[in-house]
PDB file of N, CA and C in Angstrom:
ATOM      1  N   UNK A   1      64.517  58.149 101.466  1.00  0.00           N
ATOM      2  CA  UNK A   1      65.746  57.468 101.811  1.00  0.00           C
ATOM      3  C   UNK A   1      65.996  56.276 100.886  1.00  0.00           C
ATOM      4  N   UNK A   2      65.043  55.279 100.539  1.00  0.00           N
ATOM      5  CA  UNK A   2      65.402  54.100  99.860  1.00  0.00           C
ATOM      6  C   UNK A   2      65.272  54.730  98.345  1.00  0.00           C
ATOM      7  N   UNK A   3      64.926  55.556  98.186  1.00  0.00           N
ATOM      8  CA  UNK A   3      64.983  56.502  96.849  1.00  0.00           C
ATOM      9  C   UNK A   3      66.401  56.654  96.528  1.00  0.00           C
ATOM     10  N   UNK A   4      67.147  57.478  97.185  1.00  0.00           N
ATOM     11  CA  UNK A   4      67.879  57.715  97.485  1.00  0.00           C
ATOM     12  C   UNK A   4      69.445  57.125  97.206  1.00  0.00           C
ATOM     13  N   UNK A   5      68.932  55.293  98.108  1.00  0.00           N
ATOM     14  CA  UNK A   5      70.087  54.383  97.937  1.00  0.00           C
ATOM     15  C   UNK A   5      70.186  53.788  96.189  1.00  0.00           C
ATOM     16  N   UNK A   6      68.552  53.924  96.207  1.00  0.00           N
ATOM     17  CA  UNK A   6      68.667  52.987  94.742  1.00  0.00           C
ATOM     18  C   UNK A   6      68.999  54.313  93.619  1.00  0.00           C
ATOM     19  N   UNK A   7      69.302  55.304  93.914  1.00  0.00           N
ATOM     20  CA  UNK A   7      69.517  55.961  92.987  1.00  0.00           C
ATOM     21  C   UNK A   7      71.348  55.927  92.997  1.00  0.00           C
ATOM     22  N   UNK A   8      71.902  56.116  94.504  1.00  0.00           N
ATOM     23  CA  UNK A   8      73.063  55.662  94.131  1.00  0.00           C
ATOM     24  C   UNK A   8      73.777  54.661  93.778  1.00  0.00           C
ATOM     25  N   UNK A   9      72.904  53.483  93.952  1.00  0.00           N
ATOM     26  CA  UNK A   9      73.564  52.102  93.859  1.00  0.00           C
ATOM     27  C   UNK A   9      73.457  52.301  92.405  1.00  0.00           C
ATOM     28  N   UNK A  10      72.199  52.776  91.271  1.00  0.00           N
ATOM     29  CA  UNK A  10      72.273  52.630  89.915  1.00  0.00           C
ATOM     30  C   UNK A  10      73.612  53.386  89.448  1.00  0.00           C
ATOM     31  N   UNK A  11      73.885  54.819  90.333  1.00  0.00           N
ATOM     32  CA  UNK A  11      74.702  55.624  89.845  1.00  0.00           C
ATOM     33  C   UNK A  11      76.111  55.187  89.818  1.00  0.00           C
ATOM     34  N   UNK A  12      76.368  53.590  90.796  1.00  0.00           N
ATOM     35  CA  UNK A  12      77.548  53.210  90.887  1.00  0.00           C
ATOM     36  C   UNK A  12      77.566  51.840  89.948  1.00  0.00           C
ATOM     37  N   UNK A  13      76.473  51.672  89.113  1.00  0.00           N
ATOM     38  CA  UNK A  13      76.369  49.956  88.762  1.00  0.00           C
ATOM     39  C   UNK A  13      76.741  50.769  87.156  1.00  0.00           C
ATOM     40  N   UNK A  14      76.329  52.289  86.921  1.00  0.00           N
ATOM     41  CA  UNK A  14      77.115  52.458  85.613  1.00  0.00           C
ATOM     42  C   UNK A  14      78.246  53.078  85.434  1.00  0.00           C
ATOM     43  N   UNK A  15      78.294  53.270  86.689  1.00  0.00           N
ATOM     44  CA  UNK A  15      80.278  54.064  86.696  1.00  0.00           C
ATOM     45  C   UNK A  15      80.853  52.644  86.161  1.00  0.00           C
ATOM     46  N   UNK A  16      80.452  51.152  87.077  1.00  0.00           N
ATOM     47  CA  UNK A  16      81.262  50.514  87.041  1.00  0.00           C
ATOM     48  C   UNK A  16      81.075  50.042  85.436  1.00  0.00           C
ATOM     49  N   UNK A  17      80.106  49.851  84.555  1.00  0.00           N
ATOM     50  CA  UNK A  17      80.287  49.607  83.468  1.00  0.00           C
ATOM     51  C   UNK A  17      80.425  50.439  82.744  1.00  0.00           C
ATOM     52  N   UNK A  18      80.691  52.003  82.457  1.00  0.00           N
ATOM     53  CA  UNK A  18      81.934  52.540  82.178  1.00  0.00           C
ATOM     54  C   UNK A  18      83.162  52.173  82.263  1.00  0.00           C
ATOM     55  N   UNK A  19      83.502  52.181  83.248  1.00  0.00           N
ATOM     56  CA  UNK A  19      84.749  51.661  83.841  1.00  0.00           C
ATOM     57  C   UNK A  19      85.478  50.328  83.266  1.00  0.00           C
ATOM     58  N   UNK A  20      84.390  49.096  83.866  1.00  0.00           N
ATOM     59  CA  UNK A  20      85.016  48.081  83.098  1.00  0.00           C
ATOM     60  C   UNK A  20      84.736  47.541  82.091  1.00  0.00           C
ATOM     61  N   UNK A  21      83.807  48.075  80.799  1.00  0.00           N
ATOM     62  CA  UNK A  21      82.669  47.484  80.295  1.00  0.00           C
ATOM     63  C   UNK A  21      81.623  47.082  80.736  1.00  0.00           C
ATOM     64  N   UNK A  22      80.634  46.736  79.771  1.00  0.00           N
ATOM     65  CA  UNK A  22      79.311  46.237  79.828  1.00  0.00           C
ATOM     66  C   UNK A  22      79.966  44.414  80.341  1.00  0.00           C
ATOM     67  N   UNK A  23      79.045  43.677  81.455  1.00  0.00           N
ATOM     68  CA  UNK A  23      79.217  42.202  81.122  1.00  0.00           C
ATOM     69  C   UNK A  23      79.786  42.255  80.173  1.00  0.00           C
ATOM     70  N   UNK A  24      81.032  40.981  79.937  1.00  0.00           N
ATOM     71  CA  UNK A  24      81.189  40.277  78.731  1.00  0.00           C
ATOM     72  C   UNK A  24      82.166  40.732  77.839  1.00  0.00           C
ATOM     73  N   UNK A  25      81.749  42.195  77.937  1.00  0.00           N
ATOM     74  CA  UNK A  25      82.644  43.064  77.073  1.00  0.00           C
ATOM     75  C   UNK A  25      84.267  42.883  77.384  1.00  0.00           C
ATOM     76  N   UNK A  26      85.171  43.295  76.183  1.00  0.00           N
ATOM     77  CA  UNK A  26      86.611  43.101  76.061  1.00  0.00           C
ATOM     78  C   UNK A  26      87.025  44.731  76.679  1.00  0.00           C
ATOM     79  N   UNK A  27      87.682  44.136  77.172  1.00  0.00           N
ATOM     80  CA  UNK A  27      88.553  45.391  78.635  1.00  0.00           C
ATOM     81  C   UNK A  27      90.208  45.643  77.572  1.00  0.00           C
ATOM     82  N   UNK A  28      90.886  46.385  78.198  1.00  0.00           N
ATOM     83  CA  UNK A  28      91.833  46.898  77.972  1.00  0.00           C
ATOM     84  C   UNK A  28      92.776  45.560  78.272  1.00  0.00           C
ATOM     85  N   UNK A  29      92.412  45.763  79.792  1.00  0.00           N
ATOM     86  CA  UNK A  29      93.768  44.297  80.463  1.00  0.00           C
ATOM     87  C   UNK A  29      93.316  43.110  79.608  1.00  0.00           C
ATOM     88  N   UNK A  30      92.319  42.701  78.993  1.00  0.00           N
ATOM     89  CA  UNK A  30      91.983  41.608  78.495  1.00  0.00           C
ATOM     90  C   UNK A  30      93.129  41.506  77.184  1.00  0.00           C
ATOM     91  N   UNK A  31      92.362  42.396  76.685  1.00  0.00           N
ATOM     92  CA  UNK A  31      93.372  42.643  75.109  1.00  0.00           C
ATOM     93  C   UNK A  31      95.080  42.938  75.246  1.00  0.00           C
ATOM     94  N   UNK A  32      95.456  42.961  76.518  1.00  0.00           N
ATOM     95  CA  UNK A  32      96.643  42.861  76.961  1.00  0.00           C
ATOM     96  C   UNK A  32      97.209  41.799  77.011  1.00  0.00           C
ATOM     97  N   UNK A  33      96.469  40.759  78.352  1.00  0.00           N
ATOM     98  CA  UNK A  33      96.805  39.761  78.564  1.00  0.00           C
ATOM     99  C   UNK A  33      96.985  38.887  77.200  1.00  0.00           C
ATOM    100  N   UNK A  34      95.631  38.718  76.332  1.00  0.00           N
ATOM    101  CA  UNK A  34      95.405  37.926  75.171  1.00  0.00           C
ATOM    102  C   UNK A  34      96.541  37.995  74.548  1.00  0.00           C
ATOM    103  N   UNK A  35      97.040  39.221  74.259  1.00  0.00           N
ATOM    104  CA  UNK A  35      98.138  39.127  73.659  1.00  0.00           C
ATOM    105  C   UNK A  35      99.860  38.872  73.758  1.00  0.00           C
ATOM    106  N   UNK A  36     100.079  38.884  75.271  1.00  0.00           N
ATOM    107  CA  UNK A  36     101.338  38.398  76.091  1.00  0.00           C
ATOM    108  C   UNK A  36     100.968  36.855  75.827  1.00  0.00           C
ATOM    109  N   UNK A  37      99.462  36.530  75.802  1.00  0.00           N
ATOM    110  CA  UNK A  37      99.336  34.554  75.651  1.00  0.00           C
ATOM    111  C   UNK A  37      99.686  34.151  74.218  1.00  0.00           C
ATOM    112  N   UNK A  38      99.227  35.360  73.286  1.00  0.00           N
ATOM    113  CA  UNK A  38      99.613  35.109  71.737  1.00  0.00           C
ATOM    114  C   UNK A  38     101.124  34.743  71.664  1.00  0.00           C
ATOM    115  N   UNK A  39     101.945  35.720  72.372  1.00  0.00           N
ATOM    116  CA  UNK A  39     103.164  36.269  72.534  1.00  0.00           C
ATOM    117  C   UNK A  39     104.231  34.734  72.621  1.00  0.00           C
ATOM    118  N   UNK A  40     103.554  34.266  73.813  1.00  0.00           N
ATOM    119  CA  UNK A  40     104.024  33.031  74.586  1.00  0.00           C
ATOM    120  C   UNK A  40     104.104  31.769  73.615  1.00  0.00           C
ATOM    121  N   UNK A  41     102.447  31.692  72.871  1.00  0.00           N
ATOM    122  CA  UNK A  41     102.251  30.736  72.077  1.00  0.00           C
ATOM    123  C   UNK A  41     103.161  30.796  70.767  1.00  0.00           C
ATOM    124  N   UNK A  42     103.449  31.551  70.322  1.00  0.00           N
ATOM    125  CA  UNK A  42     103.685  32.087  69.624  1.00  0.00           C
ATOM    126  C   UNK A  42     105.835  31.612  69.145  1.00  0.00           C
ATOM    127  N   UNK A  43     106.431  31.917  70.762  1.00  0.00           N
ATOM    128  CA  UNK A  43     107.637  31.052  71.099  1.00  0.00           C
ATOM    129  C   UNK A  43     107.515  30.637  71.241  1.00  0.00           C
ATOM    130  N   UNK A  44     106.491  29.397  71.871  1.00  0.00           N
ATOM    131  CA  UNK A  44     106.180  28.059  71.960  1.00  0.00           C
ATOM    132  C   UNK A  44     106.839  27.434  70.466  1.00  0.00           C
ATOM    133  N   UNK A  45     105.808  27.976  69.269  1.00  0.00           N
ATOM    134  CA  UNK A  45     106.048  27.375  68.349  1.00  0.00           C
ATOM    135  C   UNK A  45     107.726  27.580  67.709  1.00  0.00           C
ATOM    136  N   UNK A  46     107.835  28.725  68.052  1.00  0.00           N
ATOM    137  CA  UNK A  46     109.178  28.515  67.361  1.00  0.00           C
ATOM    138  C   UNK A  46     110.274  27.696  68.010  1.00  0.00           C
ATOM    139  N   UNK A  47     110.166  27.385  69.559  1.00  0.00           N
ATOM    140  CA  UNK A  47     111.270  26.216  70.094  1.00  0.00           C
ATOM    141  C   UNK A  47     110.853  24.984  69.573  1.00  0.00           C
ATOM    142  N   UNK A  48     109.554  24.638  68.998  1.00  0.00           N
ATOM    143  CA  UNK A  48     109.277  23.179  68.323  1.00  0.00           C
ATOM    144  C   UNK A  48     109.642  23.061  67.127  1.00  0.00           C
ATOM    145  N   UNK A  49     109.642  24.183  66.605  1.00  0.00           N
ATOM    146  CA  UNK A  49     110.323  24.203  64.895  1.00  0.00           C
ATOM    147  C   UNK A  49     111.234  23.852  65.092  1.00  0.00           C
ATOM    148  N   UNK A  50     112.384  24.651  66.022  1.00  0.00           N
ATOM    149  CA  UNK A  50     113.456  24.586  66.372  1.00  0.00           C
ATOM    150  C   UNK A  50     114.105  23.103  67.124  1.00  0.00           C
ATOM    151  N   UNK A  51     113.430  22.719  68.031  1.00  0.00           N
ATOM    152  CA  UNK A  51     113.726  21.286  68.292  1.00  0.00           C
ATOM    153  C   UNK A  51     113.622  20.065  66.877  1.00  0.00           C
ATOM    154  N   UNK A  52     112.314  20.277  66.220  1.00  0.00           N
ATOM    155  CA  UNK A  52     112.455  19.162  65.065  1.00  0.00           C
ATOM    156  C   UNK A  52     113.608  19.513  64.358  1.00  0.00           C
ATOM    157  N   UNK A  53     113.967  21.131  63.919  1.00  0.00           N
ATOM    158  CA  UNK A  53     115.049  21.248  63.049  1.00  0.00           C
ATOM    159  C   UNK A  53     116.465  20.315  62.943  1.00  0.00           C
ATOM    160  N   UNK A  54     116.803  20.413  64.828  1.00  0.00           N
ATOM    161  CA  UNK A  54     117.826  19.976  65.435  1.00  0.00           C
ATOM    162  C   UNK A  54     117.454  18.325  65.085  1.00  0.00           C
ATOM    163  N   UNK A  55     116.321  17.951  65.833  1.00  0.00           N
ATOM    164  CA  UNK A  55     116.132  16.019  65.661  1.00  0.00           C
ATOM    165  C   UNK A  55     116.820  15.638  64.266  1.00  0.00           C
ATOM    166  N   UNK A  56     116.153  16.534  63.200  1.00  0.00           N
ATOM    167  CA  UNK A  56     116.748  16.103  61.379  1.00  0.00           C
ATOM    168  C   UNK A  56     118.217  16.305  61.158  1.00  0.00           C
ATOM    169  N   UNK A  57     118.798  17.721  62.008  1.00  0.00           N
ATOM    170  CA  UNK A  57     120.228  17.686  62.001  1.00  0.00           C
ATOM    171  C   UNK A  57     120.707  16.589  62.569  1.00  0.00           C
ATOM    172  N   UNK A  58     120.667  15.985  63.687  1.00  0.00           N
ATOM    173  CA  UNK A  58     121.175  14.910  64.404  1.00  0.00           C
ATOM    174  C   UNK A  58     120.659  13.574  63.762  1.00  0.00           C
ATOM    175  N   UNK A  59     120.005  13.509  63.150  1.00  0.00           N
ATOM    176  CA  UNK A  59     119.150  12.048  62.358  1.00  0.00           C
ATOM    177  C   UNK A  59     118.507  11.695  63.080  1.00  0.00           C
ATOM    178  N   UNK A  60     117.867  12.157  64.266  1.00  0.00           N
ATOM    179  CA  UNK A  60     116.749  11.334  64.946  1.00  0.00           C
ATOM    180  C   UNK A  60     115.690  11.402  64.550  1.00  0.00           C
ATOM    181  N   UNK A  61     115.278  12.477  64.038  1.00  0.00           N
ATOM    182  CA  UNK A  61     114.024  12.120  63.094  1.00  0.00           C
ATOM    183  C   UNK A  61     114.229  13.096  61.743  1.00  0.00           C
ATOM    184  N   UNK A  62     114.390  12.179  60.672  1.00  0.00           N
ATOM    185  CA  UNK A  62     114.370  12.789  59.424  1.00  0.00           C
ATOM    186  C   UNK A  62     113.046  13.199  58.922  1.00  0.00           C
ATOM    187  N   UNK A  63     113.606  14.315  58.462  1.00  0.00           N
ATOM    188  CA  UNK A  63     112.540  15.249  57.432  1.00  0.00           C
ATOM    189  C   UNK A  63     112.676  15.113  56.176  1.00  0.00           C
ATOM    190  N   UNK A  64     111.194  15.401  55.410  1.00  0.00           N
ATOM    191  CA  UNK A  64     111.382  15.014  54.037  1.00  0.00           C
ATOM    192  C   UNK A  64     111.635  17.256  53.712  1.00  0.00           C
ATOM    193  N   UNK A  65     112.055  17.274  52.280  1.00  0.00           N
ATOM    194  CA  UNK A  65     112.767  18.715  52.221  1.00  0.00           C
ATOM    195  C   UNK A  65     111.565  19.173  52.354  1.00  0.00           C
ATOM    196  N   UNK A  66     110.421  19.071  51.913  1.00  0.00           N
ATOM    197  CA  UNK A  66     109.300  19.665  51.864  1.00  0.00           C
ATOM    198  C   UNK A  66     109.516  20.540  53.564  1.00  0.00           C
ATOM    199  N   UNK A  67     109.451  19.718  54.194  1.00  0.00           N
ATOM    200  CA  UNK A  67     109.051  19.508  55.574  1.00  0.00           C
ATOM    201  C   UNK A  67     109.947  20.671  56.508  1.00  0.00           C
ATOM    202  N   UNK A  68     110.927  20.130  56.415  1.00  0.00           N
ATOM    203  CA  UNK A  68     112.500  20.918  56.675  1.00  0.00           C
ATOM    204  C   UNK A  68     111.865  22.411  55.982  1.00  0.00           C
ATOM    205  N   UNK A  69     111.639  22.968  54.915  1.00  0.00           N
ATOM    206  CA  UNK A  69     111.690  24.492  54.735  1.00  0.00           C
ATOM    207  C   UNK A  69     110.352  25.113  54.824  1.00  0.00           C
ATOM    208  N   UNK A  70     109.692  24.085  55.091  1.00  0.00           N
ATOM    209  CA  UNK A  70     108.409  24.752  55.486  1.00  0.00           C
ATOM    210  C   UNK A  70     108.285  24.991  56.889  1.00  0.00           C
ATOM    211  N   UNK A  71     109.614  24.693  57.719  1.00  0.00           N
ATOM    212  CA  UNK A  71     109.228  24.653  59.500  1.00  0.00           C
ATOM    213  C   UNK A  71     110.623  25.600  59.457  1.00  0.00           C
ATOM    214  N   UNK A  72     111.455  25.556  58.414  1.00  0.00           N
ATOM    215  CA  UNK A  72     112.726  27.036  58.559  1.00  0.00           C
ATOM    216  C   UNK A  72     111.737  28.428  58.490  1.00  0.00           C
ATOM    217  N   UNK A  73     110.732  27.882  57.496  1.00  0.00           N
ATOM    218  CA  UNK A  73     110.180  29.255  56.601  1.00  0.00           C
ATOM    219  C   UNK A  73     109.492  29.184  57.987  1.00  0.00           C
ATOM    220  N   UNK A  74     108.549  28.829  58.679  1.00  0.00           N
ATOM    221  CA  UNK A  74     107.572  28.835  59.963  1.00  0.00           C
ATOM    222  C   UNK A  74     108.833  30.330  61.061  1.00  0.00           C
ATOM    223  N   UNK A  75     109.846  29.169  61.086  1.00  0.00           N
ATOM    224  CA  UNK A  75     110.621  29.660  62.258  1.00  0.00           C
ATOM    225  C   UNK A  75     111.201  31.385  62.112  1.00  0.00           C
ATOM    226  N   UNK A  76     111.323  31.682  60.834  1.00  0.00           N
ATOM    227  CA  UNK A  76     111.667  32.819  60.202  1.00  0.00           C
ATOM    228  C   UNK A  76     110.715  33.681  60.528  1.00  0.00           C
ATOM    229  N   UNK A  77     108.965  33.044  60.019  1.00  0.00           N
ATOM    230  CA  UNK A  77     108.251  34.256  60.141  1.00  0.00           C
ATOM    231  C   UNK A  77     107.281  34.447  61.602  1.00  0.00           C
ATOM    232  N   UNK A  78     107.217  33.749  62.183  1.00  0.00           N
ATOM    233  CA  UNK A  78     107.269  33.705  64.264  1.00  0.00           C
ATOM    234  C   UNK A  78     108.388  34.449  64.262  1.00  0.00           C
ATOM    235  N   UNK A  79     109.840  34.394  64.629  1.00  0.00           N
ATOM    236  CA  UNK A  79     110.717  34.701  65.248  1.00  0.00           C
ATOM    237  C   UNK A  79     110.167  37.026  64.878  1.00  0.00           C
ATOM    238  N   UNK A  80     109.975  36.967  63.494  1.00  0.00           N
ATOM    239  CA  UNK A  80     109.518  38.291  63.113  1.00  0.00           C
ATOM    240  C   UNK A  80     107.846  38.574  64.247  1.00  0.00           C
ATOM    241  N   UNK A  81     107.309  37.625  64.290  1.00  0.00           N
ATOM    242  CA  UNK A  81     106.361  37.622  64.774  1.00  0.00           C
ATOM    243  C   UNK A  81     106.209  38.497  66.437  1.00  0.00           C
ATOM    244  N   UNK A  82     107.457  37.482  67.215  1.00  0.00           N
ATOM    245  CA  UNK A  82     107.761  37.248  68.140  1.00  0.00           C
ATOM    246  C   UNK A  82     108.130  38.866  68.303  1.00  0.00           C
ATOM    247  N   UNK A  83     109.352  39.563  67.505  1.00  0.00           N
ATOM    248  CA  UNK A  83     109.922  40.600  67.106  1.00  0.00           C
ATOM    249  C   UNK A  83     108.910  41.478  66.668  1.00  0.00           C
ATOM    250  N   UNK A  84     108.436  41.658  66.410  1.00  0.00           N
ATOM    251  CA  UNK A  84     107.127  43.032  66.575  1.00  0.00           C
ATOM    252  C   UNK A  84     106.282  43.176  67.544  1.00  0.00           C
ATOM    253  N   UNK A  85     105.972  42.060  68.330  1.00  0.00           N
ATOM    254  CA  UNK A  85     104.829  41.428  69.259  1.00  0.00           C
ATOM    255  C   UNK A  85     105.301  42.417  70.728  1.00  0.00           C
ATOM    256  N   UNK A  86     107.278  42.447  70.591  1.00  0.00           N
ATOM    257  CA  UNK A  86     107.807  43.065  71.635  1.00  0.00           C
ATOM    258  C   UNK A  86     108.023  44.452  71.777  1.00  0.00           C
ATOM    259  N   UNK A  87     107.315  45.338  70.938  1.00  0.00           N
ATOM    260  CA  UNK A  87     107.104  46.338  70.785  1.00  0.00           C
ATOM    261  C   UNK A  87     106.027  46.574  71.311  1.00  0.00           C
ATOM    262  N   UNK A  88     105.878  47.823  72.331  1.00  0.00           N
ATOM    263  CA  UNK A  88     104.593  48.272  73.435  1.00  0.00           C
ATOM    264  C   UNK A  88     103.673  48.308  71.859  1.00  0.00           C
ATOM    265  N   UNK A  89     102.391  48.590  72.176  1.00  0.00           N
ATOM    266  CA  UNK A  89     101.619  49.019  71.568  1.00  0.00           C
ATOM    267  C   UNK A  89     101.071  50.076  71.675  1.00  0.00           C
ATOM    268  N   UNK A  90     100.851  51.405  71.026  1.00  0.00           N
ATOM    269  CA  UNK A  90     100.189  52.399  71.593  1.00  0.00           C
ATOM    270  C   UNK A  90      98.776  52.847  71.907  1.00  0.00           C
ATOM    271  N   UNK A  91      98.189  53.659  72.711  1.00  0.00           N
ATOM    272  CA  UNK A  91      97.031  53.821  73.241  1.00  0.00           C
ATOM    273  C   UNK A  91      96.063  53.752  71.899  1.00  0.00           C
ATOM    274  N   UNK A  92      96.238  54.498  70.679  1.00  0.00           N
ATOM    275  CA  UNK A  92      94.833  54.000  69.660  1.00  0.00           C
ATOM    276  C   UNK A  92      95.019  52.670  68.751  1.00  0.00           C
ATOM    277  N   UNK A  93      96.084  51.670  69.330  1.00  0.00           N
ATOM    278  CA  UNK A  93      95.855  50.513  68.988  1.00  0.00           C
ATOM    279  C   UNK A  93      94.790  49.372  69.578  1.00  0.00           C
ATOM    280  N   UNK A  94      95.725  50.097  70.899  1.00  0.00           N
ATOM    281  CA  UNK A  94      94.462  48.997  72.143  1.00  0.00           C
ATOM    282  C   UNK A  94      93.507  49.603  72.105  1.00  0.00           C
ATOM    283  N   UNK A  95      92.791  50.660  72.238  1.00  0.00           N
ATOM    284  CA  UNK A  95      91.457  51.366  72.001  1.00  0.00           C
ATOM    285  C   UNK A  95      90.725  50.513  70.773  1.00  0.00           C
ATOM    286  N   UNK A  96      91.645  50.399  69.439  1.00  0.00           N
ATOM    287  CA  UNK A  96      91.320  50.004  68.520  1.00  0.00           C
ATOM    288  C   UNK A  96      90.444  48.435  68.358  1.00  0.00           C
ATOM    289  N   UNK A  97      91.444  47.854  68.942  1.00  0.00           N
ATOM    290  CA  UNK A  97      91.348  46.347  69.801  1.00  0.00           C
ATOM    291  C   UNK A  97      90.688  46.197  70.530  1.00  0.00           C
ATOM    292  N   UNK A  98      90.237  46.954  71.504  1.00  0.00           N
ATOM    293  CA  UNK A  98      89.062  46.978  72.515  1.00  0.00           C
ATOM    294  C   UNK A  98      88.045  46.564  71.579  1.00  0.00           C
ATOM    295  N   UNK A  99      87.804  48.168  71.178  1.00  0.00           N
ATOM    296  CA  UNK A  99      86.602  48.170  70.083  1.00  0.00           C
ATOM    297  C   UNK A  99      86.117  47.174  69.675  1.00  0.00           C
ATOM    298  N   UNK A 100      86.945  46.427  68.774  1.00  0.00           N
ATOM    299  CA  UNK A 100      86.735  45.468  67.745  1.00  0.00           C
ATOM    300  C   UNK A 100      85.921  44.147  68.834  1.00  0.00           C
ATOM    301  N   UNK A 101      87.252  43.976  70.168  1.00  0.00           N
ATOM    302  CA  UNK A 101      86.355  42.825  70.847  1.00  0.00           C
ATOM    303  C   UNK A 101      84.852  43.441  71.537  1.00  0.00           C
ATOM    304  N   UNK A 102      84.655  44.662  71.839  1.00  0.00           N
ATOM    305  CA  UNK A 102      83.382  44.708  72.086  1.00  0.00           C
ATOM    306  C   UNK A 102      82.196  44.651  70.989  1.00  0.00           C
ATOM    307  N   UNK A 103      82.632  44.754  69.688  1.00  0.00           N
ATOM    308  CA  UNK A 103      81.878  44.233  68.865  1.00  0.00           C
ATOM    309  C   UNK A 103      81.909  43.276  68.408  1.00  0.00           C
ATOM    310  N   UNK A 104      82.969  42.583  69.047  1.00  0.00           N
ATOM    311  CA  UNK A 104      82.064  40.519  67.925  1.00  0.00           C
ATOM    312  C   UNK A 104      82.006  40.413  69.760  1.00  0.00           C
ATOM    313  N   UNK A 105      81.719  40.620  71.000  1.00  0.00           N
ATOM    314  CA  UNK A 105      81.112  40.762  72.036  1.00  0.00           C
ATOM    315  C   UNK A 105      79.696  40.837  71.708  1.00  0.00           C
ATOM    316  N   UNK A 106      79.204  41.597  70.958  1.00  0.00           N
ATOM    317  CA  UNK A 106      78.069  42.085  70.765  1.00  0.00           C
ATOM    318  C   UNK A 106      77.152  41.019  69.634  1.00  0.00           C
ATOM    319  N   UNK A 107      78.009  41.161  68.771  1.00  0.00           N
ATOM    320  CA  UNK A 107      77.296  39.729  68.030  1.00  0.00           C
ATOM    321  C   UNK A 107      77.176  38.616  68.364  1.00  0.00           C
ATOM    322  N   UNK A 108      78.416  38.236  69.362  1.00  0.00           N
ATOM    323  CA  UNK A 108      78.523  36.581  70.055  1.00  0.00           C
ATOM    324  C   UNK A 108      77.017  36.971  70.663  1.00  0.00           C
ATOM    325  N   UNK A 109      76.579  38.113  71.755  1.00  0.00           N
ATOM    326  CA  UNK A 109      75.576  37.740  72.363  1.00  0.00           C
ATOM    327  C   UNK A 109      74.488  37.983  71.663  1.00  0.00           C
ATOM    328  N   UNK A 110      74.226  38.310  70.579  1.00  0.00           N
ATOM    329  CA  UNK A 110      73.026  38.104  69.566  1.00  0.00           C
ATOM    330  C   UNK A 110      72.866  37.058  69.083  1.00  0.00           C
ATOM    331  N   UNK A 111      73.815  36.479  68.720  1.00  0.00           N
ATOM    332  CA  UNK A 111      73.632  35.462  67.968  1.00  0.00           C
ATOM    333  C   UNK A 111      73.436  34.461  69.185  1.00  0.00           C
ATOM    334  N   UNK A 112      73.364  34.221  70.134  1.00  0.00           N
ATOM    335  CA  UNK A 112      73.608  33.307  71.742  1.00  0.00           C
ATOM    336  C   UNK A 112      71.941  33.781  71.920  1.00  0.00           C
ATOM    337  N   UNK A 113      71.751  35.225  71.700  1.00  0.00           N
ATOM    338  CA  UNK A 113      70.043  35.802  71.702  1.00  0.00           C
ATOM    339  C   UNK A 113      69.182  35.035  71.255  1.00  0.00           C
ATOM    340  N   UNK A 114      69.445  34.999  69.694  1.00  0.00           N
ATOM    341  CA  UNK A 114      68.621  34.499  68.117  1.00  0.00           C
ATOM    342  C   UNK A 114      68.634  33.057  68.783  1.00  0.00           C
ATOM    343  N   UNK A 115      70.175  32.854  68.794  1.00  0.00           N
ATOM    344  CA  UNK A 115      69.610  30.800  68.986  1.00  0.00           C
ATOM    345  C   UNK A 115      68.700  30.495  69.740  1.00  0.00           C
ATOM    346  N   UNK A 116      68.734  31.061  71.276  1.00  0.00           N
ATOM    347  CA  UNK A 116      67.952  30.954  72.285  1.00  0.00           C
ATOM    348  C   UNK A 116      66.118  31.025  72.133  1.00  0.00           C
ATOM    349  N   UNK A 117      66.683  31.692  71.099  1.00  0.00           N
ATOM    350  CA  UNK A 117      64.671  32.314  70.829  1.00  0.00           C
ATOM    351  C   UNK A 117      64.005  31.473  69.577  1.00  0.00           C
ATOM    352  N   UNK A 118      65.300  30.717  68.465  1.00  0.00           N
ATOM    353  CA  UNK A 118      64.876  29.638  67.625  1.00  0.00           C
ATOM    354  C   UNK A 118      64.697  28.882  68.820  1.00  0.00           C
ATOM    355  N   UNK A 119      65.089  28.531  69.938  1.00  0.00           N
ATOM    356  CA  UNK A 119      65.260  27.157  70.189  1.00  0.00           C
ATOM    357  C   UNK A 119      63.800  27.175  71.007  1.00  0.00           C
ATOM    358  N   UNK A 120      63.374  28.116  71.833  1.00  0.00           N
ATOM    359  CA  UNK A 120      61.893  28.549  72.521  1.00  0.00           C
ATOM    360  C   UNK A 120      60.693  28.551  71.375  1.00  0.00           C
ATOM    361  N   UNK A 121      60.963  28.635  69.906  1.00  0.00           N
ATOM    362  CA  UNK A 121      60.156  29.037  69.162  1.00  0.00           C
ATOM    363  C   UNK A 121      59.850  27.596  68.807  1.00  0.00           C
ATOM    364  N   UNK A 122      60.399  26.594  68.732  1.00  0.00           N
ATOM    365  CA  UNK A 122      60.424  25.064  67.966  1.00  0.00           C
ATOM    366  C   UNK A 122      59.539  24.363  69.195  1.00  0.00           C
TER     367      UNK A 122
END
């Protein structure tokens, strides 16, 4: 009987990391979310371009030209940013993306390993 339980409890502790990853590991919804926050940050910056633009139009705070076309040129290539970002992504992108975060997943915790074992070794 206790054979039994612990054989199903193992059989359900790796469905679930199938399922959701290993600990730690980058999930699907993760690489989702991350990127609706990119998304966000992302118009963030372009209403601040956009507000200083306006301050220099109005003279409240002048820009030197440098300044001025380097925050037009900013606002140009976000707004494109913004504009591709709103396009779904398809299933072997995020797969793709998964991937990638479960592997610097994998190095973050090696390298979190290695330090741990310099730091026991000193």
């Amino acid at each position: 009987m206790m054979r039994n339980t612990l054989i199903l409890l193992l059989t359900l502790v790796a469905l679930c990391l199938t399922f959701y990853g290993a600990a730690g590991d980058t999930t699907r919804e993760q690489v989702l979310e991350s990127r609706n926050r990119r998304k966000e940050q992302i118009k963030n910056l372009v209403k601040d371009a956009k507000r200083k633009l306006a301050d220099h139009d109005s003279g409240e705070k002048i820009l030197t030209d440098e300044e001025k076309d380097q925050l037009q040129r900013n606002v140009d290539l976000f707004q494109r940013k913004v504009e591709s970002m709103e396009e779904e992504l398809e299933e072997w992108e995020i797969e793709r993306l998964v991937a990638r975060g479960v592997e610097q997943d994998k190095r973050r915790r090696e390298r979190s390993r290695d330090s741990r074992r310099i730091d026991t070794e000193l």
